[in-house]
C-alpha atoms as a PDB file:
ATOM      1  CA  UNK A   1      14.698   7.677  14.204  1.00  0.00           C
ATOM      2  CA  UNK A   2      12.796   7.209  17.676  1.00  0.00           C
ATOM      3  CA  UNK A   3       9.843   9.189  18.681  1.00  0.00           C
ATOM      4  CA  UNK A   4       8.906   9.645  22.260  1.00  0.00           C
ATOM      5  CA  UNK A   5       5.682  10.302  23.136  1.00  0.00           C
ATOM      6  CA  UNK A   6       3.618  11.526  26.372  1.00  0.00           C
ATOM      7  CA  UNK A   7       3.065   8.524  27.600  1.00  0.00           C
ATOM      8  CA  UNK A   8       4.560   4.886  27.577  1.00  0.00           C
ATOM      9  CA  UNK A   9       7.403   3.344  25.500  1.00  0.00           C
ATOM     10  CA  UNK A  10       9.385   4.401  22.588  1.00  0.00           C
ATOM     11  CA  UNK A  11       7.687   4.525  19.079  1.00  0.00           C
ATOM     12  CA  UNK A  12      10.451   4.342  16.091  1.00  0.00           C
ATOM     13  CA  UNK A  13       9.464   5.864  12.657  1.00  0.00           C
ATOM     14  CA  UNK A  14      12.083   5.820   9.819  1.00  0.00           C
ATOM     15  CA  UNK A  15      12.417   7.769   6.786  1.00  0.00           C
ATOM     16  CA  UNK A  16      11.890   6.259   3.521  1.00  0.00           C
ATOM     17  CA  UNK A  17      12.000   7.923   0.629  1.00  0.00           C
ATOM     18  CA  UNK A  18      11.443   6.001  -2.825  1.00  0.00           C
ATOM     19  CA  UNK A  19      10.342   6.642  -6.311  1.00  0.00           C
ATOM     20  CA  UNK A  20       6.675   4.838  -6.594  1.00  0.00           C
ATOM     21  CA  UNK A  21       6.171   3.507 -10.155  1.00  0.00           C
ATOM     22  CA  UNK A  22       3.205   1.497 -11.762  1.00  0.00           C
ATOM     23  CA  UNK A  23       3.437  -0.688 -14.635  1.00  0.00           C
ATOM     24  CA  UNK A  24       1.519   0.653 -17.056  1.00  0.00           C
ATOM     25  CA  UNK A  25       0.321  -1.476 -20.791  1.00  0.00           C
ATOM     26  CA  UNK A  26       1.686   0.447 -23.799  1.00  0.00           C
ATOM     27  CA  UNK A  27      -0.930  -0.902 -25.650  1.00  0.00           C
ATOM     28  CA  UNK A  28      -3.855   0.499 -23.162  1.00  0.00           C
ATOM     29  CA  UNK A  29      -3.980   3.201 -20.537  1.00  0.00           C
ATOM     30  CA  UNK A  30      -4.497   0.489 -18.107  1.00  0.00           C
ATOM     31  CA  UNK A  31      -1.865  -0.246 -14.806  1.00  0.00           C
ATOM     32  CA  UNK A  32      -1.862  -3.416 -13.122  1.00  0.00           C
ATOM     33  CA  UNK A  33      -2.197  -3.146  -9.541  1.00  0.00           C
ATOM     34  CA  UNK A  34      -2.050  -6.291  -8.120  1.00  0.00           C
ATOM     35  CA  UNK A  35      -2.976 -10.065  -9.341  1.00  0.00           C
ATOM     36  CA  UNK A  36      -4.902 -12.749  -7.581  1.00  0.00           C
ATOM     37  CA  UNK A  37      -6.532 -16.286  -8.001  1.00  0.00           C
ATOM     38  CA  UNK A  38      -8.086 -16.094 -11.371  1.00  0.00           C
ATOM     39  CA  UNK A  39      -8.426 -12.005 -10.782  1.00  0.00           C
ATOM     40  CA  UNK A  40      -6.591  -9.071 -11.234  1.00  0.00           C
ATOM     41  CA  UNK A  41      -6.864  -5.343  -9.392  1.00  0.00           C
ATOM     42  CA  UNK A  42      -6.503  -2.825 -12.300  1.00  0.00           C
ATOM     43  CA  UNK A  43      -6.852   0.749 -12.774  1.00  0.00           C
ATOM     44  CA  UNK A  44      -8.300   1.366 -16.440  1.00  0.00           C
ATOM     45  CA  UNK A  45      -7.771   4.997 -17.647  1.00  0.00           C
ATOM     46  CA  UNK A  46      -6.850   6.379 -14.526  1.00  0.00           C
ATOM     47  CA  UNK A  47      -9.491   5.154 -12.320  1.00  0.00           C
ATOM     48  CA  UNK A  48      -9.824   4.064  -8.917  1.00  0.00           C
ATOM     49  CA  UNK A  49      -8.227   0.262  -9.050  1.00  0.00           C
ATOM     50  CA  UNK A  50     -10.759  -2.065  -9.303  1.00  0.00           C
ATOM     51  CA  UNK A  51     -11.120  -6.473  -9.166  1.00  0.00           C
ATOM     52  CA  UNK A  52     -11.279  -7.807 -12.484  1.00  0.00           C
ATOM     53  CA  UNK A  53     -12.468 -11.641 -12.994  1.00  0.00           C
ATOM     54  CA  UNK A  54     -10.775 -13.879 -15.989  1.00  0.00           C
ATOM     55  CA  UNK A  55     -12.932 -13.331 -18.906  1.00  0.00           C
ATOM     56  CA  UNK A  56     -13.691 -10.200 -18.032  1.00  0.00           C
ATOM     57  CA  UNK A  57     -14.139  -6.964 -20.527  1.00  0.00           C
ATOM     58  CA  UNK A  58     -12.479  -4.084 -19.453  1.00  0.00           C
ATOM     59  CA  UNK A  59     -13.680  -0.176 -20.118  1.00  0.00           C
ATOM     60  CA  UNK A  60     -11.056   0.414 -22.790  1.00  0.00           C
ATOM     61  CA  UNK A  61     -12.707  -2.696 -24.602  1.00  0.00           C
ATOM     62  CA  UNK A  62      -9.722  -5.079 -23.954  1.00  0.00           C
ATOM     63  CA  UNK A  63      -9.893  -8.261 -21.947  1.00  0.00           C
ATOM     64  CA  UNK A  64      -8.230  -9.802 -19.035  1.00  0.00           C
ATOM     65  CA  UNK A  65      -7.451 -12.939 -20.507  1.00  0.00           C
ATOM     66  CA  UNK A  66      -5.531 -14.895 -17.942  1.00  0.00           C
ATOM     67  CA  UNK A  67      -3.411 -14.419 -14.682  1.00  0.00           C
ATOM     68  CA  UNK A  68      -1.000 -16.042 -13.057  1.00  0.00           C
ATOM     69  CA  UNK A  69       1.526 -15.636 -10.287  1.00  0.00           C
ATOM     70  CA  UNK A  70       2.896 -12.233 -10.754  1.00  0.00           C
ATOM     71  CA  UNK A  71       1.652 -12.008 -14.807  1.00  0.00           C
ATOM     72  CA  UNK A  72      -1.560 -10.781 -16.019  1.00  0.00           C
ATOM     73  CA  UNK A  73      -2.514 -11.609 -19.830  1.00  0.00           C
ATOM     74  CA  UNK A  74      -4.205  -8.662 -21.666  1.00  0.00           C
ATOM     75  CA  UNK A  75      -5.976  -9.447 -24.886  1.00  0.00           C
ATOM     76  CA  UNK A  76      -7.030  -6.820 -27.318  1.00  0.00           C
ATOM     77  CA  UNK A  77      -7.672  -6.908 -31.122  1.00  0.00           C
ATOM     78  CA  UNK A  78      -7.108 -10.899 -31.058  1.00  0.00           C
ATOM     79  CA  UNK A  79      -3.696 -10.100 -29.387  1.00  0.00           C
ATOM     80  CA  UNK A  80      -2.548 -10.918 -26.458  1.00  0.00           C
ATOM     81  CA  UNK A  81       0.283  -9.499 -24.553  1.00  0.00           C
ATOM     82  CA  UNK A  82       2.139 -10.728 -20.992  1.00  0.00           C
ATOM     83  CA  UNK A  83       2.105  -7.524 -18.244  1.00  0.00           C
ATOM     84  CA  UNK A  84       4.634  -8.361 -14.939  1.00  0.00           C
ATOM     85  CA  UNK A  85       4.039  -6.728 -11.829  1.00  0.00           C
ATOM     86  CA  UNK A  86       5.929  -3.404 -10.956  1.00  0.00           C
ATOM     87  CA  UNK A  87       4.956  -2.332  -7.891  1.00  0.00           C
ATOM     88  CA  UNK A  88       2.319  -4.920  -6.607  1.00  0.00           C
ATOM     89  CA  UNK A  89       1.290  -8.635  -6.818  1.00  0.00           C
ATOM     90  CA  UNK A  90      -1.522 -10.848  -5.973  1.00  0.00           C
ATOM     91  CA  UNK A  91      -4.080 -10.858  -2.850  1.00  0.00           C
ATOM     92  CA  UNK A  92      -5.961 -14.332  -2.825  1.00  0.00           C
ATOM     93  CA  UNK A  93      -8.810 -13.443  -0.104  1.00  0.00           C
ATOM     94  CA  UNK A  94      -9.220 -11.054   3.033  1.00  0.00           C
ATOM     95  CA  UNK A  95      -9.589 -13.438   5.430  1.00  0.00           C
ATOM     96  CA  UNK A  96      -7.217 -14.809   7.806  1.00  0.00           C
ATOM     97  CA  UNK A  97      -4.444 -17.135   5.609  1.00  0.00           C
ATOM     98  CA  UNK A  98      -4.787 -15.080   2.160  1.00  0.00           C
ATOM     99  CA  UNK A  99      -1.457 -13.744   1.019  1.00  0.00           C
ATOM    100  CA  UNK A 100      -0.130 -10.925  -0.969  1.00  0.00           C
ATOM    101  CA  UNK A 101       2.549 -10.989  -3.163  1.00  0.00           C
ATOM    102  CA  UNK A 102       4.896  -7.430  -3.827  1.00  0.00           C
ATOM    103  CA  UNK A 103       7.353  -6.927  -6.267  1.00  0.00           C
ATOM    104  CA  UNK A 104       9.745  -3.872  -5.935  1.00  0.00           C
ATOM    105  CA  UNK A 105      10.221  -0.980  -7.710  1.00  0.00           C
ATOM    106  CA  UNK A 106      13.294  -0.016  -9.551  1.00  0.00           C
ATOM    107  CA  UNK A 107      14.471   1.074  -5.667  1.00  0.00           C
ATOM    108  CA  UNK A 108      14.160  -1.729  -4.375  1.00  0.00           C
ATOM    109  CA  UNK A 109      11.199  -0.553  -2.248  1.00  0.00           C
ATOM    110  CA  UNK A 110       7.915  -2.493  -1.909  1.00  0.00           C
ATOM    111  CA  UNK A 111       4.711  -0.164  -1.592  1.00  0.00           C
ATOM    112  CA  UNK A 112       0.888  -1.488  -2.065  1.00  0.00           C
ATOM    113  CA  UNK A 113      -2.690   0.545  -2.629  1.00  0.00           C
ATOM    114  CA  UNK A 114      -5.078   0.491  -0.456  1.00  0.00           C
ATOM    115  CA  UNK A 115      -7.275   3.081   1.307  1.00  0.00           C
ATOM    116  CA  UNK A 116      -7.505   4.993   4.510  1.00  0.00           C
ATOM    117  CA  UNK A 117     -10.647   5.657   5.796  1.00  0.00           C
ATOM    118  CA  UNK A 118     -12.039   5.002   2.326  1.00  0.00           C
ATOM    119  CA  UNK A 119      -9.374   7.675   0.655  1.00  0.00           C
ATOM    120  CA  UNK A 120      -6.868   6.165  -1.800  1.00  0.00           C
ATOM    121  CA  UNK A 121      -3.989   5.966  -0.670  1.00  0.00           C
ATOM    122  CA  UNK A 122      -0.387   4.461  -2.006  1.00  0.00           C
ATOM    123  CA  UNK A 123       1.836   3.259   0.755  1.00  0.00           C
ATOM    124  CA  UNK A 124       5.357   2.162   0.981  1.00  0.00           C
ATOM    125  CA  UNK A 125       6.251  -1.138   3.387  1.00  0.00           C
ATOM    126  CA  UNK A 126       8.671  -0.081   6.145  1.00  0.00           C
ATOM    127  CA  UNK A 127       9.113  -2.162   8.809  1.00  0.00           C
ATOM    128  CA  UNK A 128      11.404  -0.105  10.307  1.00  0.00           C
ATOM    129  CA  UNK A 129       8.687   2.456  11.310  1.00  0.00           C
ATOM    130  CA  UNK A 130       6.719   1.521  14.124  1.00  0.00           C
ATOM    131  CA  UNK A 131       3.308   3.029  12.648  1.00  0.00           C
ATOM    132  CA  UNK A 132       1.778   3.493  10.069  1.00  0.00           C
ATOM    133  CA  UNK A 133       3.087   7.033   9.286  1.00  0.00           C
ATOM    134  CA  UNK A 134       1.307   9.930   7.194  1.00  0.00           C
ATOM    135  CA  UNK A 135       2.106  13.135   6.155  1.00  0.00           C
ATOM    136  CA  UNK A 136      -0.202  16.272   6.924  1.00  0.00           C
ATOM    137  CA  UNK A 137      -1.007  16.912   3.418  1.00  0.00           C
ATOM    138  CA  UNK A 138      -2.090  13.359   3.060  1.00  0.00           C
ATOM    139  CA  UNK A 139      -3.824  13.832   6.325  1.00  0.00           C
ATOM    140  CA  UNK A 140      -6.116  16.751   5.569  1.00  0.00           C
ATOM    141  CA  UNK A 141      -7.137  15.562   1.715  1.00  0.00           C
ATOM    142  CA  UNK A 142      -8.566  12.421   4.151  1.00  0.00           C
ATOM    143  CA  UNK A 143     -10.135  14.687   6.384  1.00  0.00           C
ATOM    144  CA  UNK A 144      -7.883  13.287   9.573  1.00  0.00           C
ATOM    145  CA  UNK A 145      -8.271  15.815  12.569  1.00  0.00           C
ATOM    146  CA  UNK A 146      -5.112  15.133  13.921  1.00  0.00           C
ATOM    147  CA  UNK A 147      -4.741  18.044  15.917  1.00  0.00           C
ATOM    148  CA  UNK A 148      -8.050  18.158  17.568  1.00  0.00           C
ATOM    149  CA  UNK A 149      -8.262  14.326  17.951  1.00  0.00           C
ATOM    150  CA  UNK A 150      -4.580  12.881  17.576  1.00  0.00           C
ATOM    151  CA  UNK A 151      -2.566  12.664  20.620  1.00  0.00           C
ATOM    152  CA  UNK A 152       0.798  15.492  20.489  1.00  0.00           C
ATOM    153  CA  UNK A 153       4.121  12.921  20.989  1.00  0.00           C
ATOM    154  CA  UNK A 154       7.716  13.937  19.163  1.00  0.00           C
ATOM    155  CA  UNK A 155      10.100  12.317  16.962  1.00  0.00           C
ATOM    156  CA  UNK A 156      13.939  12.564  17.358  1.00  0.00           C
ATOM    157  CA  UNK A 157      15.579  12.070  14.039  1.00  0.00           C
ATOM    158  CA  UNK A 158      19.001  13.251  12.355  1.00  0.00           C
ATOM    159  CA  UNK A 159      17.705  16.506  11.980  1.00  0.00           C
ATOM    160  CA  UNK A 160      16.577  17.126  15.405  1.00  0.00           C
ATOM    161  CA  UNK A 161      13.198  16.572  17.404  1.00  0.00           C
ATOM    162  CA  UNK A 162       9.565  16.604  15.007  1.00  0.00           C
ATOM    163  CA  UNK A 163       6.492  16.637  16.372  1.00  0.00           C
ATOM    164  CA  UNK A 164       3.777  14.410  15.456  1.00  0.00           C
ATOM    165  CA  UNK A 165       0.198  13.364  16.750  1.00  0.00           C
ATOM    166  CA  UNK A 166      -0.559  10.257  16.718  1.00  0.00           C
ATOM    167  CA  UNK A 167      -4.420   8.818  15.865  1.00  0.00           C
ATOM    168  CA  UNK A 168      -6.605   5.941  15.270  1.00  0.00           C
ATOM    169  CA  UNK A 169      -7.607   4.766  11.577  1.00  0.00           C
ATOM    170  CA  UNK A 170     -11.463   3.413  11.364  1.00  0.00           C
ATOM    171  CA  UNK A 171     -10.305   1.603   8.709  1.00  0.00           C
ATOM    172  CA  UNK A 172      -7.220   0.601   6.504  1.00  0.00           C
ATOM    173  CA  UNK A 173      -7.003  -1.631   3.276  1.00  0.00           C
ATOM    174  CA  UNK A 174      -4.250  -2.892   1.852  1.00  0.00           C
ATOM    175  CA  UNK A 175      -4.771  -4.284  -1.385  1.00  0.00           C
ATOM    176  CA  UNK A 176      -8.073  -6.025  -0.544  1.00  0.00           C
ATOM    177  CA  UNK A 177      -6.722  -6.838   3.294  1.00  0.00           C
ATOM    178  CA  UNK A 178      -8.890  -4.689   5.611  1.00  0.00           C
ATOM    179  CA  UNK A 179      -7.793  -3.797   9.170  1.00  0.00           C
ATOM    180  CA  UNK A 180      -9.762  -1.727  11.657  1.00  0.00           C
ATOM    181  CA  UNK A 181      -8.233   0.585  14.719  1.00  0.00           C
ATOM    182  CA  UNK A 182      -4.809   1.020  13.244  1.00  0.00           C
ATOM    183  CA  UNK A 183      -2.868   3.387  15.358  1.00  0.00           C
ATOM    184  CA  UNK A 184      -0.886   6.110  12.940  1.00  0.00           C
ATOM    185  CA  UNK A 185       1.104   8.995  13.386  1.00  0.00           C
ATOM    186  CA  UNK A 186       1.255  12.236  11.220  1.00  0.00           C
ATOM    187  CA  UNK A 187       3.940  14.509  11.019  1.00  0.00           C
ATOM    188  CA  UNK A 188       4.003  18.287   9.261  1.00  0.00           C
ATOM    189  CA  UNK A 189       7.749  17.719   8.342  1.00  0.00           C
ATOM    190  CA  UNK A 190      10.184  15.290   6.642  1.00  0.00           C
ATOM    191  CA  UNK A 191       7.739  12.649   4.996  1.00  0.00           C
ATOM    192  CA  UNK A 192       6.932  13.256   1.537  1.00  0.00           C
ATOM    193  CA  UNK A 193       4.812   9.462   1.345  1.00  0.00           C
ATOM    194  CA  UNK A 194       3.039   7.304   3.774  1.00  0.00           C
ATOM    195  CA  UNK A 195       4.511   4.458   5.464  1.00  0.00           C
ATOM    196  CA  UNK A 196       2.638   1.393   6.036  1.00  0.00           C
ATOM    197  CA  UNK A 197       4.609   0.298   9.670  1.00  0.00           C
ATOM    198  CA  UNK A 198       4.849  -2.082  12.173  1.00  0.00           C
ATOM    199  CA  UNK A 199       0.884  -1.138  13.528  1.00  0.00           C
ATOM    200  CA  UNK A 200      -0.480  -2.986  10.174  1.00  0.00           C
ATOM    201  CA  UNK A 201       2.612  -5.043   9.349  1.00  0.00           C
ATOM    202  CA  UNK A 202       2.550  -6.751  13.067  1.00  0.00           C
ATOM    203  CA  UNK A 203      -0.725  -8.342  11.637  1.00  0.00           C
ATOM    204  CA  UNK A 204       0.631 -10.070   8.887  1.00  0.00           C
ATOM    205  CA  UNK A 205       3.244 -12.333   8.269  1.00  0.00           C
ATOM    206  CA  UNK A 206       6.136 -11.245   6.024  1.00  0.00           C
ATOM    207  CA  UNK A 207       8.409 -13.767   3.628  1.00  0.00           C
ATOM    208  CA  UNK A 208      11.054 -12.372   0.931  1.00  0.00           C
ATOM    209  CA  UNK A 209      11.718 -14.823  -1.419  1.00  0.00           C
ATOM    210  CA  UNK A 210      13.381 -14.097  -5.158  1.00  0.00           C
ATOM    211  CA  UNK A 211      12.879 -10.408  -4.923  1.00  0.00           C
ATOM    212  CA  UNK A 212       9.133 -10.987  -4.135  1.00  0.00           C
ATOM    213  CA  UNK A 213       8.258 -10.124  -0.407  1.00  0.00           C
ATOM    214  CA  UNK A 214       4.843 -12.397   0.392  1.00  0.00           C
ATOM    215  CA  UNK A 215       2.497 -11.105   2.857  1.00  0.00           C
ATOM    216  CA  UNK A 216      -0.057 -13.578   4.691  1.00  0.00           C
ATOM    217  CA  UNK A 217      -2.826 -11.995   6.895  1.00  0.00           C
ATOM    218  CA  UNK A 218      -2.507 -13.318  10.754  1.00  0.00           C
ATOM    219  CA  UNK A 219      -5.394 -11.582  12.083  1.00  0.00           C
END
């Protein structure tokens, strides 16, 4: 769908809607988020996600054992056991050149975590929308004053014109990729997840390859 706004050139958001799933160890409560060079971002008994070296203990008292492209080796009790990736692969570095690797869900979809503004914050790729797009509800729990601060613009779409406001982000990760002044737009209708668009995606280039879509930070 387009959006036109009060001011200059056409902004397109689309509509995705997708199941988000995490992989999660049977033998632990723990959910691999992503993998990188000899580390791995987990989230250990529903914590925030956190970067794991090889080697090192984690708080349910297993280990991360090894990693590899896409695989992350758990060891606990003297066993080890092989997780793949659901949702999310590996980030090697944040500076310009590192890549991230995504695997998609049972959808097909690719979606990463990251943060906005230092909330958490689970986003789905869509390069058909031309910002990064987020829901009111998401939008007040991370303390965005849209209204006051966001400027008013409106969205044409199947079901007829939304309005949105769009804003600037202080800060957006993605996986461990940071990006300042991102441009977003939140809507009070039709998006039940964030989109991570075109305003973040522009900065990175994008590669699909096997299933896996790799993501390599331009700027």
């Amino acid at each position: 769908m387009k959006q036109e706004q009060q001011g200059p050139g056409p902004v397109k958001l689309s509509l995705a809607v997708a199941a988000l799933a995490a992989a999660s160890l049977a033998q632990a409560d723990v959910t691999v988020v992503a993998t990188m060079k000899e580390k791995a971002l987990l989230s250990v008994n529903g914590a925030a996600p956190k970067t794991y070296p090889v080697g090192a203990k984690l708080p349910d008292g297993s280990k991360l054992a090894a990693v590899s492209s896409g695989e992350a080796i758990i060891e606990d009790g003297g066993k080890r056991y092989t997780v793949r990736l659901g949702e999310y692969a590996s980030t090697s570095a944040t500076p310009a050149g590192a890549s991230m690797v995504l695997s998609p869900d049972p959808q097909g979809h690719y979606s990463v975590i990251g943060e906005i503004n230092g909330q958490p914050a689970r986003m789905l790729v869509d390069t058909g929308a031309s910002l990064v797009s987020i829901p009111a509800p998401f939008a007040k729990r991370m303390n965005l004053d849209y209204r006051n601060k966001g400027r008013r613009a409106f969205s044409s779409t199947a079901g007829g014109t939304t309005e949105i406001w769009v804003i600037n982000i202080d800060h957006l990760k993605v996986g461990d990729f940071v990006f300042n002044n991102v441009e977003a737009a939140v809507t009070e209708a039709g998006l039940p997840v964030i989109l991570l668009g075109n305003s973040v995606l522009k900065r990175l280039d994008m590669k699909t390859e096997g299933g896996y879509m790799t993501l390599v930070k331009r700027f």
